[in-house]
Protein backbone atom coordinates (compact mmCIF):
# COMPACT_ATOMS: atom_id res chain seq x y z
CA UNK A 1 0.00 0.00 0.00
CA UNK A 2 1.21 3.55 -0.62
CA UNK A 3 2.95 5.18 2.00
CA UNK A 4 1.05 8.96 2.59
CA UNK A 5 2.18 11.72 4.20
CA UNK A 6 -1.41 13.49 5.12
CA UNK A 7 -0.59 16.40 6.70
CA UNK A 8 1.70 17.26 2.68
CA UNK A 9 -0.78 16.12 0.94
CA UNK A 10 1.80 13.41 -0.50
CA UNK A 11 2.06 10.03 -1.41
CA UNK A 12 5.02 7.56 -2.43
CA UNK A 13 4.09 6.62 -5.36
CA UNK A 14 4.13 2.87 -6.84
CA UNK A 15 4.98 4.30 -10.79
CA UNK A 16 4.92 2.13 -14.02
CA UNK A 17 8.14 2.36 -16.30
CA UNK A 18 8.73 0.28 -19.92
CA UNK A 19 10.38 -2.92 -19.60
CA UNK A 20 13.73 -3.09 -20.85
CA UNK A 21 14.49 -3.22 -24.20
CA UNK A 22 11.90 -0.27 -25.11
CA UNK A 23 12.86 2.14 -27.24
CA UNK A 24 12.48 4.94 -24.90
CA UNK A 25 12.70 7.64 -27.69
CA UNK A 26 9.66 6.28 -29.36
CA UNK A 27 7.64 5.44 -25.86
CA UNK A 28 8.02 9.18 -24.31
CA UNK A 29 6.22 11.77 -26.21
CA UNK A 30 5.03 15.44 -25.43
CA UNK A 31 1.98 16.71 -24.00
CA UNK A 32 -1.04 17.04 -25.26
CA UNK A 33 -1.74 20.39 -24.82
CA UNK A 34 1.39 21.36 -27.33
CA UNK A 35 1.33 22.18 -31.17
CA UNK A 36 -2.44 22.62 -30.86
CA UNK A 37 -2.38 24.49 -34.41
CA UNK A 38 0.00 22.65 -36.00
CA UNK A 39 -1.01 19.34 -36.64
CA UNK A 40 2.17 18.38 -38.90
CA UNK A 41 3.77 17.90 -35.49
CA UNK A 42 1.60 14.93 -34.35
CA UNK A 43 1.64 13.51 -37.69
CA UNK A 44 5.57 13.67 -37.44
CA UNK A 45 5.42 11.95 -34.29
CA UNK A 46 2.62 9.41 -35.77
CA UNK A 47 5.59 8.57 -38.73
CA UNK A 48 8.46 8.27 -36.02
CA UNK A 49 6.72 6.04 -33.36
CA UNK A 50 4.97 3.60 -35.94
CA UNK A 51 4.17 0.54 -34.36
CA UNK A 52 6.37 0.55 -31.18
CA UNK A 53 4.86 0.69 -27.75
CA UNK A 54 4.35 4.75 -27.23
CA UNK A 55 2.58 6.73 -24.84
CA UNK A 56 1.11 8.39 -28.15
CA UNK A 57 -1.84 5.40 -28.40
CA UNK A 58 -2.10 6.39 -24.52
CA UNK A 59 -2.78 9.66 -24.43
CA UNK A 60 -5.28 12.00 -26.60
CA UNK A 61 -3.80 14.83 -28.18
CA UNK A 62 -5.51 17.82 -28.20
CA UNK A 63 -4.81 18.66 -32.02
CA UNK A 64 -7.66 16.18 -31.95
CA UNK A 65 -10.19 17.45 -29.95
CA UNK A 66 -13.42 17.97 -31.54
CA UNK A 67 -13.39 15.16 -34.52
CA UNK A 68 -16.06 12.81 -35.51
CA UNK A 69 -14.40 9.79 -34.45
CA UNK A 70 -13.64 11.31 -30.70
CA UNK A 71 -15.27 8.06 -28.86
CA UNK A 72 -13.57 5.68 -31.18
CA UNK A 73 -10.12 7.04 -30.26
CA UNK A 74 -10.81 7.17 -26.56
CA UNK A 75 -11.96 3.48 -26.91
CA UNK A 76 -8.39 2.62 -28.78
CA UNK A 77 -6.68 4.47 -26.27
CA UNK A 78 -8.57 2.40 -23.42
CA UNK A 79 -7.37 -0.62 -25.76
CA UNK A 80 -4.02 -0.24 -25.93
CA UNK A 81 -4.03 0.78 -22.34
CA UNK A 82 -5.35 -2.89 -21.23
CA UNK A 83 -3.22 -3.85 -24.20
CA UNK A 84 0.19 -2.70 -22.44
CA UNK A 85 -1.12 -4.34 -19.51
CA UNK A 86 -2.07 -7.48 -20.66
CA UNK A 87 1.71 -7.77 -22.46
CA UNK A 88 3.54 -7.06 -19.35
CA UNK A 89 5.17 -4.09 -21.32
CA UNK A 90 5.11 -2.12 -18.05
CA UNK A 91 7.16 -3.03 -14.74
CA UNK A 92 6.83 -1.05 -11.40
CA UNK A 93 8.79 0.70 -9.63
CA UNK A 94 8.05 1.93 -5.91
CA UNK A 95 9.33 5.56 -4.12
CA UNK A 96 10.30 9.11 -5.78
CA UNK A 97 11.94 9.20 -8.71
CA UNK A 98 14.45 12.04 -9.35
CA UNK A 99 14.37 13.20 -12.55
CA UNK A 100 16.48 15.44 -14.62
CA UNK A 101 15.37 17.08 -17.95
CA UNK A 102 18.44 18.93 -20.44
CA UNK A 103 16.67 21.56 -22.06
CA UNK A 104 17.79 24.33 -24.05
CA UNK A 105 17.71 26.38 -20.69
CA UNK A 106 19.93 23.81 -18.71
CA UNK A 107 19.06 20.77 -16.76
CA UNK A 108 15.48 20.72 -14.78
CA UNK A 109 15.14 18.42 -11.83
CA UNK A 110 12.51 17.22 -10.81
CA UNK A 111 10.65 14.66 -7.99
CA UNK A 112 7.77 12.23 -9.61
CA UNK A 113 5.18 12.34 -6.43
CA UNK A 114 1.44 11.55 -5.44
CA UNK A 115 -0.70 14.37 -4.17
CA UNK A 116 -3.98 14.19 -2.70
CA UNK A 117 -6.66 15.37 -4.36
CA UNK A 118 -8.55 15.76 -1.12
CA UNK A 119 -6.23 18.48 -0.63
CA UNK A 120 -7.21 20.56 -3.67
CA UNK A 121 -9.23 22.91 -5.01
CA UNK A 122 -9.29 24.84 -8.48
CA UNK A 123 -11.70 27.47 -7.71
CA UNK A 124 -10.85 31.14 -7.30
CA UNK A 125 -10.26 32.28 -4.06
CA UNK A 126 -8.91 28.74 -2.71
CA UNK A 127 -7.30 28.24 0.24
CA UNK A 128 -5.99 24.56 -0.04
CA UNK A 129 -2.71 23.12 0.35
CA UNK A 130 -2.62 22.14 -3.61
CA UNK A 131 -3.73 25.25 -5.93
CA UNK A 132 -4.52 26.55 -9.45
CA UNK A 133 -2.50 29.43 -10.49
CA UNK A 134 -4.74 30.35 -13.44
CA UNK A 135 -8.40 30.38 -14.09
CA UNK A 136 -9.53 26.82 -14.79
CA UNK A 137 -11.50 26.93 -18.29
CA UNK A 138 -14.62 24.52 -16.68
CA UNK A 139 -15.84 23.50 -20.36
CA UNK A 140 -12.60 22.10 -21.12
CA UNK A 141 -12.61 19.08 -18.17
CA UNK A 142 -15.83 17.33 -19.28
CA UNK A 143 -13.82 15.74 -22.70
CA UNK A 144 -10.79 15.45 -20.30
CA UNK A 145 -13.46 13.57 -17.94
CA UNK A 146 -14.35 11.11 -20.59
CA UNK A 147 -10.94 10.25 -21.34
CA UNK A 148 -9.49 9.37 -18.07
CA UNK A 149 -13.15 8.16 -16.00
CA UNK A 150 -12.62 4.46 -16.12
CA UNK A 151 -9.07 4.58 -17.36
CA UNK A 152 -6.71 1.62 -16.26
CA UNK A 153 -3.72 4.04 -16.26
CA UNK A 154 -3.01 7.79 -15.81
CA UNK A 155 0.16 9.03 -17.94
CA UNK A 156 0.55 12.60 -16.38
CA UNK A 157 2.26 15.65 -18.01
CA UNK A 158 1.61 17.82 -14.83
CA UNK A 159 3.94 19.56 -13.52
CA UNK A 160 3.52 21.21 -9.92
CA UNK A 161 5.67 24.07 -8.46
CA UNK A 162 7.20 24.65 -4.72
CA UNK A 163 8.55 27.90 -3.57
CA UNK A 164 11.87 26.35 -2.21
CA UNK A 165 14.62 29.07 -2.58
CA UNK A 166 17.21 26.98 -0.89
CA UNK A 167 16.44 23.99 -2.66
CA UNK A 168 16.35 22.07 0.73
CA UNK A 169 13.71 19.13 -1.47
CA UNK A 170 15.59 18.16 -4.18
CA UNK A 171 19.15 19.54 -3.84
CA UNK A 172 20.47 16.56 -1.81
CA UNK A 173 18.94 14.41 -4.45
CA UNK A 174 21.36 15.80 -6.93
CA UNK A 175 24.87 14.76 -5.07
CA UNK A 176 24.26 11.12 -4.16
CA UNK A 177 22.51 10.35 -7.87
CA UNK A 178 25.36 8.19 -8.93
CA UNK A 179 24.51 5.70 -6.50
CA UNK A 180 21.07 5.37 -6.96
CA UNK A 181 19.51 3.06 -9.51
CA UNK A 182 19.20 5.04 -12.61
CA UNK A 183 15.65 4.05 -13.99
CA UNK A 184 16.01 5.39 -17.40
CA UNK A 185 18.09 7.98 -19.29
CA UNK A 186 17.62 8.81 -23.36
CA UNK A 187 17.65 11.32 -25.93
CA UNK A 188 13.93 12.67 -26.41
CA UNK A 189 12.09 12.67 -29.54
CA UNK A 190 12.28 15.63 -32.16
CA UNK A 191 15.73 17.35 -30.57
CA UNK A 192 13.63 17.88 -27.27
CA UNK A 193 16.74 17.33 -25.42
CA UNK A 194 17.78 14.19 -22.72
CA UNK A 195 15.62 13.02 -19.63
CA UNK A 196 17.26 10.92 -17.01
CA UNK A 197 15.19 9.34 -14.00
CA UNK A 198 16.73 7.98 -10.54
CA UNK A 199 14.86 5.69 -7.75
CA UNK A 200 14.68 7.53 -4.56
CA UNK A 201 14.66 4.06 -2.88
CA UNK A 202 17.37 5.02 -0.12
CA UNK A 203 14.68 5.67 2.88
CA UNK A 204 17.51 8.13 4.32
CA UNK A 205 16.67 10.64 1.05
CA UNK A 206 13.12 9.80 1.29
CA UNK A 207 12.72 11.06 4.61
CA UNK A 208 15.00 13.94 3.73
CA UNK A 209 12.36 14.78 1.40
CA UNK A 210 9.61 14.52 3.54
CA UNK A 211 11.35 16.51 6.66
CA UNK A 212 11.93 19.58 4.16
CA UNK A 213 8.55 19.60 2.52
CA UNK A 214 7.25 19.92 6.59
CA UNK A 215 9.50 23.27 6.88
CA UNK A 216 8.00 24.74 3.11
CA UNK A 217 4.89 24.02 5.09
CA UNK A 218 5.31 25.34 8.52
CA UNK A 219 2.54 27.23 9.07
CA UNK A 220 4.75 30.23 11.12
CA UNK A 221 7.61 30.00 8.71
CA UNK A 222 5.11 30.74 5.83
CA UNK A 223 3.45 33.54 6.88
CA UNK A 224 6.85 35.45 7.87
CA UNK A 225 8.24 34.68 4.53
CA UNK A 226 5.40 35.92 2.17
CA UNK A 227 5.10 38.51 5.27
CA UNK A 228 1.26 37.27 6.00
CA UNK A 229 -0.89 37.18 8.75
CA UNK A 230 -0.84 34.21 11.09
CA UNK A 231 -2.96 32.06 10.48
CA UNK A 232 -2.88 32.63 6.82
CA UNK A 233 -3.62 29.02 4.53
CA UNK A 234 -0.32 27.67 3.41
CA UNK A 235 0.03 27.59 0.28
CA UNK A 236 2.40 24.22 -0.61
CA UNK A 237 2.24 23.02 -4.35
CA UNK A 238 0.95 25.52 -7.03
CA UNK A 239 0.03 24.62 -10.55
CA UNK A 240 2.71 24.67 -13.43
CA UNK A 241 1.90 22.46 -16.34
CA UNK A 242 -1.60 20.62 -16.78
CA UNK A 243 -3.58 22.57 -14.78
CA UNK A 244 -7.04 20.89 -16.54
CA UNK A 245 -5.51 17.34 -16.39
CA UNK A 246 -5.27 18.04 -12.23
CA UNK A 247 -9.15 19.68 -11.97
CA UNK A 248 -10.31 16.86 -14.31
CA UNK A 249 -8.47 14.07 -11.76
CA UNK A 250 -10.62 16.11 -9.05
CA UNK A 251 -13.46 16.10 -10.75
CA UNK A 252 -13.54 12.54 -11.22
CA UNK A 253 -12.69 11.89 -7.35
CA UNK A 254 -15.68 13.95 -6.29
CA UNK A 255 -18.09 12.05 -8.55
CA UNK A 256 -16.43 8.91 -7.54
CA UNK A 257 -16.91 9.95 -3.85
CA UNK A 258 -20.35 10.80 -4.20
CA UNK A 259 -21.53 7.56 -6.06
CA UNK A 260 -19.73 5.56 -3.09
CA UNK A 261 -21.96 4.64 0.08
CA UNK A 262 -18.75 2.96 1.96
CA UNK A 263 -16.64 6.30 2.98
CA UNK A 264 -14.32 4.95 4.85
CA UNK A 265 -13.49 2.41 1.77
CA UNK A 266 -13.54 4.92 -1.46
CA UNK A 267 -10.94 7.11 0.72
CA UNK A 268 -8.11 3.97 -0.27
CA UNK A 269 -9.53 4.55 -3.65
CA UNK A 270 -6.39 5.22 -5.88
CA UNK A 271 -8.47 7.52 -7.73
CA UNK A 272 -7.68 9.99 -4.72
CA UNK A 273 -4.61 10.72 -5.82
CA UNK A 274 -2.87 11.38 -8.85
CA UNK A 275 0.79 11.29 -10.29
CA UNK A 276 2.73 14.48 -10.66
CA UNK A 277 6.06 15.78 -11.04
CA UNK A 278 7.15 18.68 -8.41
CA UNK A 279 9.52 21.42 -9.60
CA UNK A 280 10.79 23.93 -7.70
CA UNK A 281 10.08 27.35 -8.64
CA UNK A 282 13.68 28.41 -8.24
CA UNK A 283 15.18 26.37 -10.82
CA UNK A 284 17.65 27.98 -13.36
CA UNK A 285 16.35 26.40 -15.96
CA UNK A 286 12.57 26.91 -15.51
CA UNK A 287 11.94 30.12 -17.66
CA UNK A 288 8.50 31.56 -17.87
CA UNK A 289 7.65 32.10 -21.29
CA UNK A 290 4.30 33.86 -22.08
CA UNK A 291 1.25 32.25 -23.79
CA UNK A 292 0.43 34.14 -26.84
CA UNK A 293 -2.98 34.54 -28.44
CA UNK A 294 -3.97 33.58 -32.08
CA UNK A 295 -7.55 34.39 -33.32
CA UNK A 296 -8.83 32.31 -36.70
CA UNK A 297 -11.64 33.50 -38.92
CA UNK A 298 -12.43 36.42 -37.59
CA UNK A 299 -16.39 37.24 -38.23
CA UNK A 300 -16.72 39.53 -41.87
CA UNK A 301 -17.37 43.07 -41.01
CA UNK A 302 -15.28 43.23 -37.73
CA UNK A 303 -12.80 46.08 -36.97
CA UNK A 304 -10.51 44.45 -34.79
CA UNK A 305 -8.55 47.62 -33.55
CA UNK A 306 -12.03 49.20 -33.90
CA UNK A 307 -13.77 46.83 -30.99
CA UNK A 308 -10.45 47.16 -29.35
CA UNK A 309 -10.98 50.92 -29.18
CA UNK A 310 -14.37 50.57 -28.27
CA UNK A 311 -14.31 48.15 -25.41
CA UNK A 312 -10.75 50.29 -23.49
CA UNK A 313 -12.79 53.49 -23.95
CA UNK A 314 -10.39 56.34 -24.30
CA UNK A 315 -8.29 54.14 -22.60
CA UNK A 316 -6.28 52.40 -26.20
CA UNK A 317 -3.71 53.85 -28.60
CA UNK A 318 -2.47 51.39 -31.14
CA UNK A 319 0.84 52.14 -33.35
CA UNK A 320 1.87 51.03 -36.51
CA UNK A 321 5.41 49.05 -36.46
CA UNK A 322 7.24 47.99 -39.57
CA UNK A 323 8.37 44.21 -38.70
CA UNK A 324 7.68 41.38 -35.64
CA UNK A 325 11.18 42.21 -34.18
CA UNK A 326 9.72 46.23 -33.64
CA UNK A 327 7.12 44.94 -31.81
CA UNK A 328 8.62 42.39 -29.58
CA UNK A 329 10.72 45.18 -28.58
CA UNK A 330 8.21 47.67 -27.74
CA UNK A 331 6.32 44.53 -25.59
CA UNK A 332 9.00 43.33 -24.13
CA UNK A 333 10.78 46.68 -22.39
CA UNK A 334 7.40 47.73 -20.70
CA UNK A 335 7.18 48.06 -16.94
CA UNK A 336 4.08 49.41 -15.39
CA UNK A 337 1.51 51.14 -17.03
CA UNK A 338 0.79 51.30 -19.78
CA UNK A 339 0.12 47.50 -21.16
CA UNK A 340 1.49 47.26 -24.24
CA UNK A 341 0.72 44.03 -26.21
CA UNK A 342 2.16 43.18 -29.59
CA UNK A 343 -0.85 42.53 -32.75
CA UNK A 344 0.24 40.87 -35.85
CA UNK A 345 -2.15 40.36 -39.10
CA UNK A 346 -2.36 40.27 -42.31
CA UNK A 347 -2.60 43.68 -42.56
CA UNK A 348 0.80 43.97 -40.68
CA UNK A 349 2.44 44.57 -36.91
CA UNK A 350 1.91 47.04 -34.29
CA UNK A 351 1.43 47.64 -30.85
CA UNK A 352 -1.64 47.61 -28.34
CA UNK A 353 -1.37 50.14 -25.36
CA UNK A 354 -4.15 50.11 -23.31
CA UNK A 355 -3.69 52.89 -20.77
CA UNK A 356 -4.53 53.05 -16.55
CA UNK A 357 -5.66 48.90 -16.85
CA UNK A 358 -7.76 47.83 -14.71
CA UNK A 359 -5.55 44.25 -14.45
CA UNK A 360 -1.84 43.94 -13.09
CA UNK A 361 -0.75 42.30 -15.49
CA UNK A 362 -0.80 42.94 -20.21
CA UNK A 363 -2.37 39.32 -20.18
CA UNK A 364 -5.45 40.30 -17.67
CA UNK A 365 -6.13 43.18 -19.66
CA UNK A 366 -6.03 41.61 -23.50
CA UNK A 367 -8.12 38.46 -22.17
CA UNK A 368 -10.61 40.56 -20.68
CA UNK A 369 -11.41 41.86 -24.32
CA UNK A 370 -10.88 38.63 -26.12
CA UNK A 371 -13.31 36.71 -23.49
CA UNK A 372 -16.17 39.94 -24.69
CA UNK A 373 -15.07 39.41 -28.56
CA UNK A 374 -15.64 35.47 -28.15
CA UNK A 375 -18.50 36.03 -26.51
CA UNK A 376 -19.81 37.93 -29.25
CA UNK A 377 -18.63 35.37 -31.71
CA UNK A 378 -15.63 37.75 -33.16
CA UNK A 379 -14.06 35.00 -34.31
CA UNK A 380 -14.11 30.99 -35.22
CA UNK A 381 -12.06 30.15 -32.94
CA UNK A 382 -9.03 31.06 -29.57
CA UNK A 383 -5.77 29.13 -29.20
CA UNK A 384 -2.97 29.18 -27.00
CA UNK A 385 0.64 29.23 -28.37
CA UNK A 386 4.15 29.00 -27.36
CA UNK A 387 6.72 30.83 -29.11
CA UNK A 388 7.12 33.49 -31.47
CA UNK A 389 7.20 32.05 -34.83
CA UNK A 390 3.84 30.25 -34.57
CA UNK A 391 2.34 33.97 -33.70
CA UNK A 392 3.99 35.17 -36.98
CA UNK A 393 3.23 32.82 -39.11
CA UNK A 394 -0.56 32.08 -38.23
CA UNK A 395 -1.45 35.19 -37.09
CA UNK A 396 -0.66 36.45 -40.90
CA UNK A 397 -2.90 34.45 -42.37
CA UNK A 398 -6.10 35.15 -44.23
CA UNK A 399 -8.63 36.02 -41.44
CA UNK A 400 -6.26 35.54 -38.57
CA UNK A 401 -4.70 37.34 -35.67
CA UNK A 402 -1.90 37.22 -33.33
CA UNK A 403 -1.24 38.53 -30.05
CA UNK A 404 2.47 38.58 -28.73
CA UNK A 405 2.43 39.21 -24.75
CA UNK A 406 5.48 39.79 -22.50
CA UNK A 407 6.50 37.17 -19.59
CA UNK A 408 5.78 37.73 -15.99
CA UNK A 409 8.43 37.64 -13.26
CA UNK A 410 8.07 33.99 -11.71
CA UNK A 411 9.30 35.17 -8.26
CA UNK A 412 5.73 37.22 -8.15
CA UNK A 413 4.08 33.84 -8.65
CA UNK A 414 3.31 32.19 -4.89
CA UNK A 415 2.49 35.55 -3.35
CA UNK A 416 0.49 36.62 -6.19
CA UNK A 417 -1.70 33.17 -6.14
CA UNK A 418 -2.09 33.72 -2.45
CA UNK A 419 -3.01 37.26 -2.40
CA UNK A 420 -4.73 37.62 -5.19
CA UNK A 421 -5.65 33.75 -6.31
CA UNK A 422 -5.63 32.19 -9.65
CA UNK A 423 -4.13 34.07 -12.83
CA UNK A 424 -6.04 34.51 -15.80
CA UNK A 425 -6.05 31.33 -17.55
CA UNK A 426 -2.46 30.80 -19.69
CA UNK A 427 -1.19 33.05 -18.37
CA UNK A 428 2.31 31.86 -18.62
CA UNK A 429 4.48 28.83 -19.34
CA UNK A 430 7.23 26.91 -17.92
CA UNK A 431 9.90 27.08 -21.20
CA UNK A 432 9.02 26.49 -25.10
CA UNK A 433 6.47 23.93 -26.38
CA UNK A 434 9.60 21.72 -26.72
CA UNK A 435 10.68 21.79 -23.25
CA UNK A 436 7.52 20.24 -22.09
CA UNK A 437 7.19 17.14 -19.96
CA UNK A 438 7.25 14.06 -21.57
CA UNK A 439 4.93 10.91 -21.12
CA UNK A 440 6.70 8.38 -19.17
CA UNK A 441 5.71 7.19 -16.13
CA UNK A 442 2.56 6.08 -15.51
CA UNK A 443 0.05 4.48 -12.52
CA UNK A 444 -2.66 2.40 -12.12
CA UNK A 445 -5.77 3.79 -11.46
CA UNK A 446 -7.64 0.67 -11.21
């Protein structure tokens, strides 16, 4: 049985891996929530993996989401699932694993935990020990819901942040690595760099973790350090990566909880917990990037800088710039007021300044228009991109639009979340599409 921590929220996990003899670089593959608009991607990944056991027939990218033949691939992912099962192509492994991702921004470590979902809450204005750092888009967990309710496995891509400046968690992990059992370590898929992946089975380290994740949450401790009240809800874990996949893996407890009539049973459920990897904030090579905004087919007879005009009120000033270099410049020296928020279109590039904003930060104040102009139907469609090529280069096409937004300072994020509570949804993320977590452990759900 798992051993849990409660009072953390935390669980040792008991994680799947590939047998040996895999081939690693075809089983691991990227989130689902990446390369959204560009569907060449997946069908790159479709050529490399062909029929080798991958976490790509596990998983349902969301490239995907809203085709005909949705139920049939959630029933061949639920296939190979049993499949992979069946075929003993999976072998556990009990306790932490340490992992360490080379990305273009350095090495990433990182600690592959269970945290209790009993523990968190994705609404606004939360005070649990687990939180959402941006808004939680509720009509995009129902398909997430049908996916994973009834699922054998979970294959997680979430990644979950701690505020740990002295890297008292996972810094003595790093030292004594050579002499733990290294669980896998290969070159990932499409130049995506290397990810390595160590058994914490030494119960010396394992209770080193646990003893430092009890000072991050010492209730005294946290309030002088975000200089709070007493009293004030700690605030442990915060959201990173695959903030929908957590709130769907909630959702799914609650229902489960509330079709069970023996309590005392369902709260052993492994359902109550779910697979993540923890990060700490403070990592060198954890860069906040910013999401960017494309618009497609944009309704015939709208003024976009027109209903931008409208909607600020006095308050907007847009100016003409003469390539996409111009404007990231003019987006990316701002501090303070004004927002200034880079617009690319067919038409060409310039720059959005919205003056005295009525959010803290350029994203708050662009996705309070955009959530009026979809509301409105202004355009087809809304996605989320990483990047500034893929702003560029879709947001010039024929009835399309790009918005190019500036990062946010990722020491502002745990006080921000706790004063203020969740961000406006993608708001920011943790490095390029390509630095992403990878598929490759996994858990039984059932």
């Amino acid at each position: 049985m798992m051993r849990v921590h409660e009072s953390l929220a935390l669980g040792v996990p008991d994680i799947l891996l590939p047998i040996p003899g895999t081939d690693l670089s075809k089983w691991a593959v990227i989130a689902c929530d990446q390369f959204t608009s560009e569907p060449e991607y997946w069908n790159r990944v479709k050529e490399f993996v062909g029929v080798a056991p991958s976490t790509l027939n596990l998983i349902y990218p969301e490239v995907y989401l809203g085709e005909a033949q949705a139920d049939d691939r959630i029933a061949r992912i639920r296939e190979h699932m049993q499949l992979y099962l069946q075929n003993k192509i999976l072998t556990e492994a009990s306790g932490f694993v340490y992992v360490e991702r080379q990305t273009g921004s350095g090495i990433r470590n990182g600690l592959m935990v269970c945290l209790d979902l009993e523990h968190y809450d994705f609404k606004k204005g939360s005070k649990s020990l687990i939180r959402a750092t941006e808004g939680t888009i509720l009509s995009r967990i129902p398909p997430r819901v049908k996916i994973r309710e009834g699922a054998p496995l979970e294959i997680p891509h979430i990644m979950v942040l701690i505020d740990d400046p002295e890297n008292i968690v996972m810094g003595p992990l790093t030292a004594p690595k050579a002499s733990l059992k290294r669980l896998y370590d290969f070159e990932l898929m499409m130049g995506s760099g290397r990810v390595s992946g160590y058994s914490v089975d030494d119960v010396g380290l394992e209770k080193g973790v646990i003893s430092s994740l009890r000072s991050l949450a010492d209730p005294e401790a946290f309030a002088v350090k975000y200089g709070l009240k007493p009293g004030t809800p700690v605030l442990l874990y915060a959201m990173g990566d695959g903030n929908h996949s957590l709130a769907t893996a909630k959702t799914i407890w609650e229902k489960t909880k509330e079709m069970t009539k023996d309590n005392n049973a369902v709260l052993r459920s492994p359902l109550r917990q779910a697979l993540v990897e923890l990060v700490n904030l403070h990592e060198q090579a954890l860069i906040f990037e910013p999401i960017h905004r494309l618009l497609f087919d944009l309704a015939p007879g709208r003024n976009l800088i027109g209903d931008m005009e409208r909607y600020y009120r006095g308050r907007f000033r847009y100016a003409e710039c003469q390539s996409p270099e111009e404007v990231l410049a003019m987006v990316d020296r701002q501090k303070g007021s004004p927002h200034r928020i880079g617009l690319v279109t067919s038409a060409g590039f310039g720059a959005i300044e919205v003056f005295e904003p009525d959010s803290n930060l350029p994203i708050g104040t662009l996705q309070n228009f955009l959530d009026t102009f979809m509301g409105e139907k202004g355009a087809r469609e809304i996605d989320y991109v990483h990047g500034t090529e893929p702003v560029v280069r879709l947001g010039t096409g024929s009835g399309c639009a790009g918005f190019y937004l500036p990062a946010m300072d990722k020491s502002e994020l745990f006080k921000t979340v706790i004063l203020d509570g969740a961000l406006p949804r993608k708001t920011f993320s943790m490095g390029e599409a390509s630095e992403k977590r990878f598929y490759m452990e996994a858990r039984k759900l059932a």
